[in-house]
PDB file of N, CA and C in Angstrom:
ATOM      1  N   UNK A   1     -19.803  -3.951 -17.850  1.00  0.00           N
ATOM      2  CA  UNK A   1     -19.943  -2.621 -17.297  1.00  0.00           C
ATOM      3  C   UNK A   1     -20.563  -2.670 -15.906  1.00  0.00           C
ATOM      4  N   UNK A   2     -21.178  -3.585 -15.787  1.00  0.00           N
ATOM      5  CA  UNK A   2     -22.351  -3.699 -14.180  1.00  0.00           C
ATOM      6  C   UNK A   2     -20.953  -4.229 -13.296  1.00  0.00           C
ATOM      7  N   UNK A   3     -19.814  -4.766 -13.468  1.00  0.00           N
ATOM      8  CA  UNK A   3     -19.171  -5.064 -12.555  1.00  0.00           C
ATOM      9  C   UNK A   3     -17.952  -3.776 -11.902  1.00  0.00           C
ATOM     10  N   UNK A   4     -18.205  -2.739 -12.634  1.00  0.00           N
ATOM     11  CA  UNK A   4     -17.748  -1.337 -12.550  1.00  0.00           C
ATOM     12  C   UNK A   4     -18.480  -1.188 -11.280  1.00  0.00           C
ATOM     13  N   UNK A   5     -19.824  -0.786 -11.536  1.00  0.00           N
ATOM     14  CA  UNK A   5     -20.467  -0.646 -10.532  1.00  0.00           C
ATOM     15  C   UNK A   5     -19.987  -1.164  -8.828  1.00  0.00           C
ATOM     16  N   UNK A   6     -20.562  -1.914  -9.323  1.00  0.00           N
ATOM     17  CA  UNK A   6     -20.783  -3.942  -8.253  1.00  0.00           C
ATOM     18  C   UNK A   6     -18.822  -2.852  -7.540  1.00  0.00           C
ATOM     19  N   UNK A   7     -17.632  -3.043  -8.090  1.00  0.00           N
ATOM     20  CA  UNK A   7     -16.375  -2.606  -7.817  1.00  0.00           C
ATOM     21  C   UNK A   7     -16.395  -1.187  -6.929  1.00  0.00           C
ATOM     22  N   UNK A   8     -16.892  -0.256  -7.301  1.00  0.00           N
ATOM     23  CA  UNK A   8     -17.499   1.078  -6.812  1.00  0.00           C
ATOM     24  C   UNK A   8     -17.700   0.956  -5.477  1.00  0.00           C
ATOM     25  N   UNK A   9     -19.439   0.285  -5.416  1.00  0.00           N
ATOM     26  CA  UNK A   9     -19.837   0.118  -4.086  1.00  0.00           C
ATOM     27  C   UNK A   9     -19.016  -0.656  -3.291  1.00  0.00           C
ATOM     28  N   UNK A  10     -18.399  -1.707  -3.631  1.00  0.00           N
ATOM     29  CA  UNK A  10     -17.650  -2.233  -2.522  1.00  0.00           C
ATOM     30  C   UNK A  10     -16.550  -1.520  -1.893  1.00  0.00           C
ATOM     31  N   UNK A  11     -15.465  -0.752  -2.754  1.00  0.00           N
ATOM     32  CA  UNK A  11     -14.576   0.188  -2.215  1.00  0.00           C
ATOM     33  C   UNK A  11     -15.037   1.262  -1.438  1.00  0.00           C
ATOM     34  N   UNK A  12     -15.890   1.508  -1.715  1.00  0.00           N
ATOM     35  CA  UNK A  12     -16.615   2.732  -0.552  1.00  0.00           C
ATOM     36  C   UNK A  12     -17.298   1.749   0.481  1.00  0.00           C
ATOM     37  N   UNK A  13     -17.980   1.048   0.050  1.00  0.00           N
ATOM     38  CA  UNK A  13     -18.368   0.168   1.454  1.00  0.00           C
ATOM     39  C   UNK A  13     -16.893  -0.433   2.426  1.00  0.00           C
ATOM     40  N   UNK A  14     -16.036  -0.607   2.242  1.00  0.00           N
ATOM     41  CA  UNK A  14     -14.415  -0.665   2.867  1.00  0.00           C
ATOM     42  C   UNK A  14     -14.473   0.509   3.392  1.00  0.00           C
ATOM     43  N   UNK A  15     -14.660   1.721   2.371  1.00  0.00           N
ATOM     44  CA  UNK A  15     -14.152   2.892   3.176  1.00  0.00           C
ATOM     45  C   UNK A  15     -14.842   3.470   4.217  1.00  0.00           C
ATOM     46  N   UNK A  16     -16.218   2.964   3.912  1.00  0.00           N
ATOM     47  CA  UNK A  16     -17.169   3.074   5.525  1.00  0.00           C
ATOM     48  C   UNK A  16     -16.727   2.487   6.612  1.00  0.00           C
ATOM     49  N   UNK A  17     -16.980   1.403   6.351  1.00  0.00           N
ATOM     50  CA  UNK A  17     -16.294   0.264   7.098  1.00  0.00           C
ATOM     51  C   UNK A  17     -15.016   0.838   8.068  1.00  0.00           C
ATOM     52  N   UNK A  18     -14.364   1.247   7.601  1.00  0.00           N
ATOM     53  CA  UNK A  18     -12.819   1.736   7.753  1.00  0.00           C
ATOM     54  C   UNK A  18     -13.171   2.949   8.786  1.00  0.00           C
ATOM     55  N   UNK A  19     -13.847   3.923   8.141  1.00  0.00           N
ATOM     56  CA  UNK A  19     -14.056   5.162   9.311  1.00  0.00           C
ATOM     57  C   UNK A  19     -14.717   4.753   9.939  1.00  0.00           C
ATOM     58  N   UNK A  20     -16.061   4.068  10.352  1.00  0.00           N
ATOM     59  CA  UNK A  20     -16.390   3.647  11.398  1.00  0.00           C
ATOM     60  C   UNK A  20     -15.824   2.868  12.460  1.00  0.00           C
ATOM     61  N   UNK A  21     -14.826   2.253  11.950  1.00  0.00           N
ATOM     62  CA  UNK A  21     -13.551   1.283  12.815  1.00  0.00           C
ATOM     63  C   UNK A  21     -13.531   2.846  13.380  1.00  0.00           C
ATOM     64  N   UNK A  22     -12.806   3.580  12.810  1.00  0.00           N
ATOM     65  CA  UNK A  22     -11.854   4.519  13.259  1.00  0.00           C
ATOM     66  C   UNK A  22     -12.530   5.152  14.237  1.00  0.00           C
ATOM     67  N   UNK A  23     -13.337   5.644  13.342  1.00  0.00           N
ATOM     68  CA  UNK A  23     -14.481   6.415  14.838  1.00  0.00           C
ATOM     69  C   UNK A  23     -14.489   5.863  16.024  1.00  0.00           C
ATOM     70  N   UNK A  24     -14.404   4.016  15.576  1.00  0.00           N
ATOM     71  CA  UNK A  24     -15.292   3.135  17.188  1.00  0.00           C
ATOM     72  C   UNK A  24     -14.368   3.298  17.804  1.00  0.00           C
ATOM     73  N   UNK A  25     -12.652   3.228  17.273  1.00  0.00           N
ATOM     74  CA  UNK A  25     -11.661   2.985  18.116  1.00  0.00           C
ATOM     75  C   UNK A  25     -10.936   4.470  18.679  1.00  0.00           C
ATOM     76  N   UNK A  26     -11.199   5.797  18.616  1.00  0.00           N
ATOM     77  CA  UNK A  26     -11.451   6.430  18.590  1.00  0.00           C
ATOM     78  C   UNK A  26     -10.237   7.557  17.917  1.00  0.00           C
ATOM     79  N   UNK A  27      -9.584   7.130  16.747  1.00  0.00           N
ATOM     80  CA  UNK A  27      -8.454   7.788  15.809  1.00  0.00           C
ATOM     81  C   UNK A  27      -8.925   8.956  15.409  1.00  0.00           C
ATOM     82  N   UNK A  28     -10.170   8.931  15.535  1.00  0.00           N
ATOM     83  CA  UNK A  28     -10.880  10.645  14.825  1.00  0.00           C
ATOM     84  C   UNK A  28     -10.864  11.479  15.720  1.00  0.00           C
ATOM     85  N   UNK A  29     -10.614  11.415  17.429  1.00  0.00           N
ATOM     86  CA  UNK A  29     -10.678  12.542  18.442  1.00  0.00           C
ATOM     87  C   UNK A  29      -9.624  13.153  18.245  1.00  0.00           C
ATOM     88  N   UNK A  30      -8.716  13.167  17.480  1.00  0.00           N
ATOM     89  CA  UNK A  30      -7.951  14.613  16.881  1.00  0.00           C
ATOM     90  C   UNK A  30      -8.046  15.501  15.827  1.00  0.00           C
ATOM     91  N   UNK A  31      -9.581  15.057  15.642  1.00  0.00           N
ATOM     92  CA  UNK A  31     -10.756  16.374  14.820  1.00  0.00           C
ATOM     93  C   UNK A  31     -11.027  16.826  15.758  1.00  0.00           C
ATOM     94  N   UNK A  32     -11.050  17.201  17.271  1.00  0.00           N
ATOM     95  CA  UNK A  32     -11.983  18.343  17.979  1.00  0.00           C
ATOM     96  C   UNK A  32     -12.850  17.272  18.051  1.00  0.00           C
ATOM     97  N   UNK A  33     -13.600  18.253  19.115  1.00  0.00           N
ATOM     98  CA  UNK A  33     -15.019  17.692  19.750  1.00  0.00           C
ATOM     99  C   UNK A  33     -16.259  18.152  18.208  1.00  0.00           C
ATOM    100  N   UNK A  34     -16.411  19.028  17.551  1.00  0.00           N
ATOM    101  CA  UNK A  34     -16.963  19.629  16.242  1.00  0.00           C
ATOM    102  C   UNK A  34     -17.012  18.839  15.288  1.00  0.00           C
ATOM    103  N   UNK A  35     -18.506  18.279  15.386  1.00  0.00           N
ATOM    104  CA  UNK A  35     -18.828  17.503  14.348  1.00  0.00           C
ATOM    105  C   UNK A  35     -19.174  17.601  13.109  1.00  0.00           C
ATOM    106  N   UNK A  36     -19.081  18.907  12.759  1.00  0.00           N
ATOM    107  CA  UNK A  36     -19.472  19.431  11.782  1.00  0.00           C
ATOM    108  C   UNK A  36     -17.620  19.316  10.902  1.00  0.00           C
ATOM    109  N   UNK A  37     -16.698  19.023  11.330  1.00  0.00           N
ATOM    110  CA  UNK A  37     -15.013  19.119  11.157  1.00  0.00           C
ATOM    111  C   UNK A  37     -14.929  17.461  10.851  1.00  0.00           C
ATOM    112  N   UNK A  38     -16.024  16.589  11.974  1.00  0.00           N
ATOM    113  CA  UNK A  38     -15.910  14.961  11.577  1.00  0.00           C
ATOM    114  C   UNK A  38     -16.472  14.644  10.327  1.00  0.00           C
ATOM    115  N   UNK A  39     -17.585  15.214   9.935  1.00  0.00           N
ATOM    116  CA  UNK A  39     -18.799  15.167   8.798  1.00  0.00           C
ATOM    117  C   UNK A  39     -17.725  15.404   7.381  1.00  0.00           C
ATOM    118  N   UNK A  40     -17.103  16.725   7.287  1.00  0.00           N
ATOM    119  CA  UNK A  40     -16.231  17.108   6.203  1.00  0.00           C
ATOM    120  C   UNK A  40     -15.613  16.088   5.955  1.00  0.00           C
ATOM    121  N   UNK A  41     -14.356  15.547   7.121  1.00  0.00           N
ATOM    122  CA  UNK A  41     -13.756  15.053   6.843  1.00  0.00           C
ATOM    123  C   UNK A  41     -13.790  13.468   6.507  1.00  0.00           C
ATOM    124  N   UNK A  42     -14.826  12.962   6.573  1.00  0.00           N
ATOM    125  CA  UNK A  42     -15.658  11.787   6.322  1.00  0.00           C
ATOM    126  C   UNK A  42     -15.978  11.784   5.041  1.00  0.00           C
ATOM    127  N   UNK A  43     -16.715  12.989   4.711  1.00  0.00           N
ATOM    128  CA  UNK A  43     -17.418  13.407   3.373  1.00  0.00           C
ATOM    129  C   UNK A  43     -16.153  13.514   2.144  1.00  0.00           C
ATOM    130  N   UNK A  44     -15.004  14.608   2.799  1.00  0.00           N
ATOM    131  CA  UNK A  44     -14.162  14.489   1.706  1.00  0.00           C
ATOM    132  C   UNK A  44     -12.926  12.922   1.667  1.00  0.00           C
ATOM    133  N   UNK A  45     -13.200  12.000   2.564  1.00  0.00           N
ATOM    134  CA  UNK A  45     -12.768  10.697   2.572  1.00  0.00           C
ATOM    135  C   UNK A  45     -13.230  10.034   1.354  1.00  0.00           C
ATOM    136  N   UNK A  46     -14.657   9.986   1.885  1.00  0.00           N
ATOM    137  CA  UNK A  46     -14.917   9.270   0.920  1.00  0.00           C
ATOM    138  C   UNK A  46     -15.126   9.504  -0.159  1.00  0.00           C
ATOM    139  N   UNK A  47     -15.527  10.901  -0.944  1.00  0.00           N
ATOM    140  CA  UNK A  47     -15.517  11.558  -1.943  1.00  0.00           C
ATOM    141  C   UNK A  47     -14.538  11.050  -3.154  1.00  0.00           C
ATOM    142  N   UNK A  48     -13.132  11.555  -1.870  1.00  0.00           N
ATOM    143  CA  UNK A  48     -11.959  11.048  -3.002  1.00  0.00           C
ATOM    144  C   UNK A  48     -11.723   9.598  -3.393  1.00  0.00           C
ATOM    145  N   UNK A  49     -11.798   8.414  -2.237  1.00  0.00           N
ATOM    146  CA  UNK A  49     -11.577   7.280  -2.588  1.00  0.00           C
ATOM    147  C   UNK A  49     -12.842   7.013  -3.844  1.00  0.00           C
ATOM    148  N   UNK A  50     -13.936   7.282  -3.626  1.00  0.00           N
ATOM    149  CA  UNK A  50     -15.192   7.319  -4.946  1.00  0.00           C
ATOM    150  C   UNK A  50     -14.310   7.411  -6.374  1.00  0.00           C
ATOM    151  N   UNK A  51     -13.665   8.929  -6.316  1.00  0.00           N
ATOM    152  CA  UNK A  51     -13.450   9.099  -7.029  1.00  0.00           C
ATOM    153  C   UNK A  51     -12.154   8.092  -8.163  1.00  0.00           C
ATOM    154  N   UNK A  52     -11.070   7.905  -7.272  1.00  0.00           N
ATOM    155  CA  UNK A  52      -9.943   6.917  -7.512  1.00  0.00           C
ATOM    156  C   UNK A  52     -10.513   5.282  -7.416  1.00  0.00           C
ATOM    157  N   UNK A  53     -10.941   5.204  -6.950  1.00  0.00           N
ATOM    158  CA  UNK A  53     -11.861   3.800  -7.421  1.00  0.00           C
ATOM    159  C   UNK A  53     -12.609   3.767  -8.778  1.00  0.00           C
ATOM    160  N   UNK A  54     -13.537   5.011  -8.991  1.00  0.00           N
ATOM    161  CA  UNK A  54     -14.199   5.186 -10.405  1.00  0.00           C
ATOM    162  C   UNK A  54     -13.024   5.333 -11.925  1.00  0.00           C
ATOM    163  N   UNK A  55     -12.438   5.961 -11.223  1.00  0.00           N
ATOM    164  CA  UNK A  55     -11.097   6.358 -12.263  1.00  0.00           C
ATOM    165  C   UNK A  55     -10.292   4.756 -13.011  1.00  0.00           C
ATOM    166  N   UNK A  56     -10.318   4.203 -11.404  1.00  0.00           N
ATOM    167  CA  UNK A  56      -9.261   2.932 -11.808  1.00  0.00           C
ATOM    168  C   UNK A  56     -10.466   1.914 -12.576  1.00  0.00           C
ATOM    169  N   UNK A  57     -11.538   2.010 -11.919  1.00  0.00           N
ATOM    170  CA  UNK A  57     -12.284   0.980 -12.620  1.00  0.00           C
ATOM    171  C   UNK A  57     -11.894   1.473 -14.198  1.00  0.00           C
ATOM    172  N   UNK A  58     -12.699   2.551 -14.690  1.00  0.00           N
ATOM    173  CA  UNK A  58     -12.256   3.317 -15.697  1.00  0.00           C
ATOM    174  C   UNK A  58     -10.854   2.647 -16.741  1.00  0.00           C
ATOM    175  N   UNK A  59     -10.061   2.723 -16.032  1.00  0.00           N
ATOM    176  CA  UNK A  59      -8.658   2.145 -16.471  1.00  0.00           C
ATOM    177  C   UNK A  59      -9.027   1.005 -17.319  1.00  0.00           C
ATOM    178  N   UNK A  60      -9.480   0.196 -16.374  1.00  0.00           N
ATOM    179  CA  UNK A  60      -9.670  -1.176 -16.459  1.00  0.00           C
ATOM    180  C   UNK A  60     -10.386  -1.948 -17.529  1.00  0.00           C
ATOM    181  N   UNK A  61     -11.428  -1.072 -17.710  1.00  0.00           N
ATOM    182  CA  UNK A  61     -12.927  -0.856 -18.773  1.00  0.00           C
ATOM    183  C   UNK A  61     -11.931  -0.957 -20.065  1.00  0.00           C
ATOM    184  N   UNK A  62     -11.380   0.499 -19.750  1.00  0.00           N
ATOM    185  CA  UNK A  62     -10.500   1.162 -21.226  1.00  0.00           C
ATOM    186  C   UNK A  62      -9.449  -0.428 -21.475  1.00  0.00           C
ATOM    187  N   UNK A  63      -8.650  -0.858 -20.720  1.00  0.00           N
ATOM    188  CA  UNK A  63      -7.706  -1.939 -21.463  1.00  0.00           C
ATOM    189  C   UNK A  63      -8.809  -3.193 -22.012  1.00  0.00           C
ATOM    190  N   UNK A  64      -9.569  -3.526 -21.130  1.00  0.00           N
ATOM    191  CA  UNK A  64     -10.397  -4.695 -21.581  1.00  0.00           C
ATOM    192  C   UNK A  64     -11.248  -4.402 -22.827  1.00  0.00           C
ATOM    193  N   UNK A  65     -11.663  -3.355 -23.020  1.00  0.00           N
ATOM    194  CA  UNK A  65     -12.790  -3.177 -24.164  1.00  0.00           C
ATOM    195  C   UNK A  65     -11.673  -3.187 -25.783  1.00  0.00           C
ATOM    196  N   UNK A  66     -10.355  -2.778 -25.248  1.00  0.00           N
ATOM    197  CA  UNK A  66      -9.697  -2.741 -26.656  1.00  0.00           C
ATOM    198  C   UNK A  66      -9.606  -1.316 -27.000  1.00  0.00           C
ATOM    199  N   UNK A  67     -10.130  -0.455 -26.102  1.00  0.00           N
ATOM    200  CA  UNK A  67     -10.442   0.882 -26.601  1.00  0.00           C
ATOM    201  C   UNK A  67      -8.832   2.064 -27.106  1.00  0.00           C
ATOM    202  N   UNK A  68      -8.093   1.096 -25.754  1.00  0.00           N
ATOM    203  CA  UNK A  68      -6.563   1.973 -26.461  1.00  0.00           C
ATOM    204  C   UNK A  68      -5.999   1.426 -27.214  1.00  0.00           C
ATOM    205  N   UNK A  69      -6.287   0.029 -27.977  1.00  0.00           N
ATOM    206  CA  UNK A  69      -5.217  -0.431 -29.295  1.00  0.00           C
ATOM    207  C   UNK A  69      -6.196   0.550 -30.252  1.00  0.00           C
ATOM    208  N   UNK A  70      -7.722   0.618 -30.040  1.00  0.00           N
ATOM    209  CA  UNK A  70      -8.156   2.111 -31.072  1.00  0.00           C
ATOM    210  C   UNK A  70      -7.559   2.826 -31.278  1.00  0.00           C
ATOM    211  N   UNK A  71      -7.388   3.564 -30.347  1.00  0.00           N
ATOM    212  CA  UNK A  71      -6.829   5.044 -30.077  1.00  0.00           C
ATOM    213  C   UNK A  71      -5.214   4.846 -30.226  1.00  0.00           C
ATOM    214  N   UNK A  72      -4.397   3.948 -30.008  1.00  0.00           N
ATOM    215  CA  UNK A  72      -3.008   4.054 -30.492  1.00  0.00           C
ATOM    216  C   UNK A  72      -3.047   3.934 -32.038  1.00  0.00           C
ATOM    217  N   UNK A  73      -4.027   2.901 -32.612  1.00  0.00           N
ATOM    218  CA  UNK A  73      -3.809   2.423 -33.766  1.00  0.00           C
ATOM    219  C   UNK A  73      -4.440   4.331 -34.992  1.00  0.00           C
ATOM    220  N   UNK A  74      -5.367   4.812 -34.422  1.00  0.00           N
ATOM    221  CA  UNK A  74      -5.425   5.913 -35.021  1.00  0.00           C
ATOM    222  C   UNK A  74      -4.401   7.030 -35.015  1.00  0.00           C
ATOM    223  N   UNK A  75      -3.635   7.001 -33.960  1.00  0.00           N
ATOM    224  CA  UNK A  75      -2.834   8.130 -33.724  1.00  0.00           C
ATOM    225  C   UNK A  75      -1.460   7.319 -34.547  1.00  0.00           C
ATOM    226  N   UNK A  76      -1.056   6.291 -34.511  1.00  0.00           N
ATOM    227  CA  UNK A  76      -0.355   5.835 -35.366  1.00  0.00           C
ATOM    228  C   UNK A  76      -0.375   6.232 -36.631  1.00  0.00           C
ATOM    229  N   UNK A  77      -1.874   6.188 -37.230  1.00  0.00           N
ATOM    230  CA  UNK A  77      -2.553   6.532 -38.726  1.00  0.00           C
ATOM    231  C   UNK A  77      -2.132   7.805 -39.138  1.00  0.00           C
ATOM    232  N   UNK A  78      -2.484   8.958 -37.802  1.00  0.00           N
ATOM    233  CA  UNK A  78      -2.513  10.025 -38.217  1.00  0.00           C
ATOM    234  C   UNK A  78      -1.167  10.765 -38.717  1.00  0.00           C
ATOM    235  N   UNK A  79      -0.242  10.131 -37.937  1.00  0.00           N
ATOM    236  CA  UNK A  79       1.556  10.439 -37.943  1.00  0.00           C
ATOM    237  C   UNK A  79       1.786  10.308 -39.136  1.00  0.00           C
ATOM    238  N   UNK A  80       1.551   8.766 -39.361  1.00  0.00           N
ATOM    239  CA  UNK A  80       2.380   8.285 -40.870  1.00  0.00           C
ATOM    240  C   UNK A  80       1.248   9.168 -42.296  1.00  0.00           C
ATOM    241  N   UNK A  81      -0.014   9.739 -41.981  1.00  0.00           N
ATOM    242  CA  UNK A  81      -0.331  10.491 -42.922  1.00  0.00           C
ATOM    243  C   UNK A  81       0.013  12.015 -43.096  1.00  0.00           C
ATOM    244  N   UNK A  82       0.561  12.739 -41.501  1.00  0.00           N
ATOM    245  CA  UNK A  82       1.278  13.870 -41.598  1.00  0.00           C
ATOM    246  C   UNK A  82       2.962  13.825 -41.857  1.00  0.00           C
ATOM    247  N   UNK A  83       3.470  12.636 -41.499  1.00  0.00           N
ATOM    248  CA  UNK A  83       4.480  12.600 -42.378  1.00  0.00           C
ATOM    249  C   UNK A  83       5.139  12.159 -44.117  1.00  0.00           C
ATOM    250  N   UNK A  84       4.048  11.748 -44.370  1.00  0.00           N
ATOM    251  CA  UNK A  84       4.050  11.825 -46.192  1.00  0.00           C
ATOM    252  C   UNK A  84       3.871  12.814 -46.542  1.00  0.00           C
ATOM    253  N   UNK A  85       3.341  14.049 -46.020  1.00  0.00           N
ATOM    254  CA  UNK A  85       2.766  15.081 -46.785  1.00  0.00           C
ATOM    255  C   UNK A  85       3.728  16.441 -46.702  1.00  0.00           C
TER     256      UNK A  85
END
């Protein structure tokens, strides 16, 4: 589970990484001079990649732990007991 983490921070540390390139090289001066328009759009950058990084780790957790041969193997259960009845 700690390598979820450890996975997390590094994809957002890329994605810093990445807008600050951008910033240095200067791809963001078609936000306006309004930094308050750079901040958002930074904020909702990285927000989302957070989020799709957490998700996929997520994924990943779920196949390795075994957790969906659970969950298929119950929903399997449940079929073949609503179809006898």
């Amino acid at each position: 589970m700690k390598w979820i983490i450890w996975f997390i921070l590094i994809c957002l540390g890329l994605v810093v990484l990445f807008l600050l390139g951008a910033w240095g090289l200067g791809w963001l001066d078609a936000l306006g001079n309004n930094p308050n328009i750079a901040i958002a759009a930074g904020l909702g950058i990285l927000i989302s990649s957070a989020l799709g990084a957490g998700l996929m780790a997520l994924i990943f957790y779920s196949n390795r732990s075994g957790a969906d041969e659970a969950a298929a193997q119950n929903q399997r259960d449940f079929e073949d007991r609503r179809g006898r009845s």
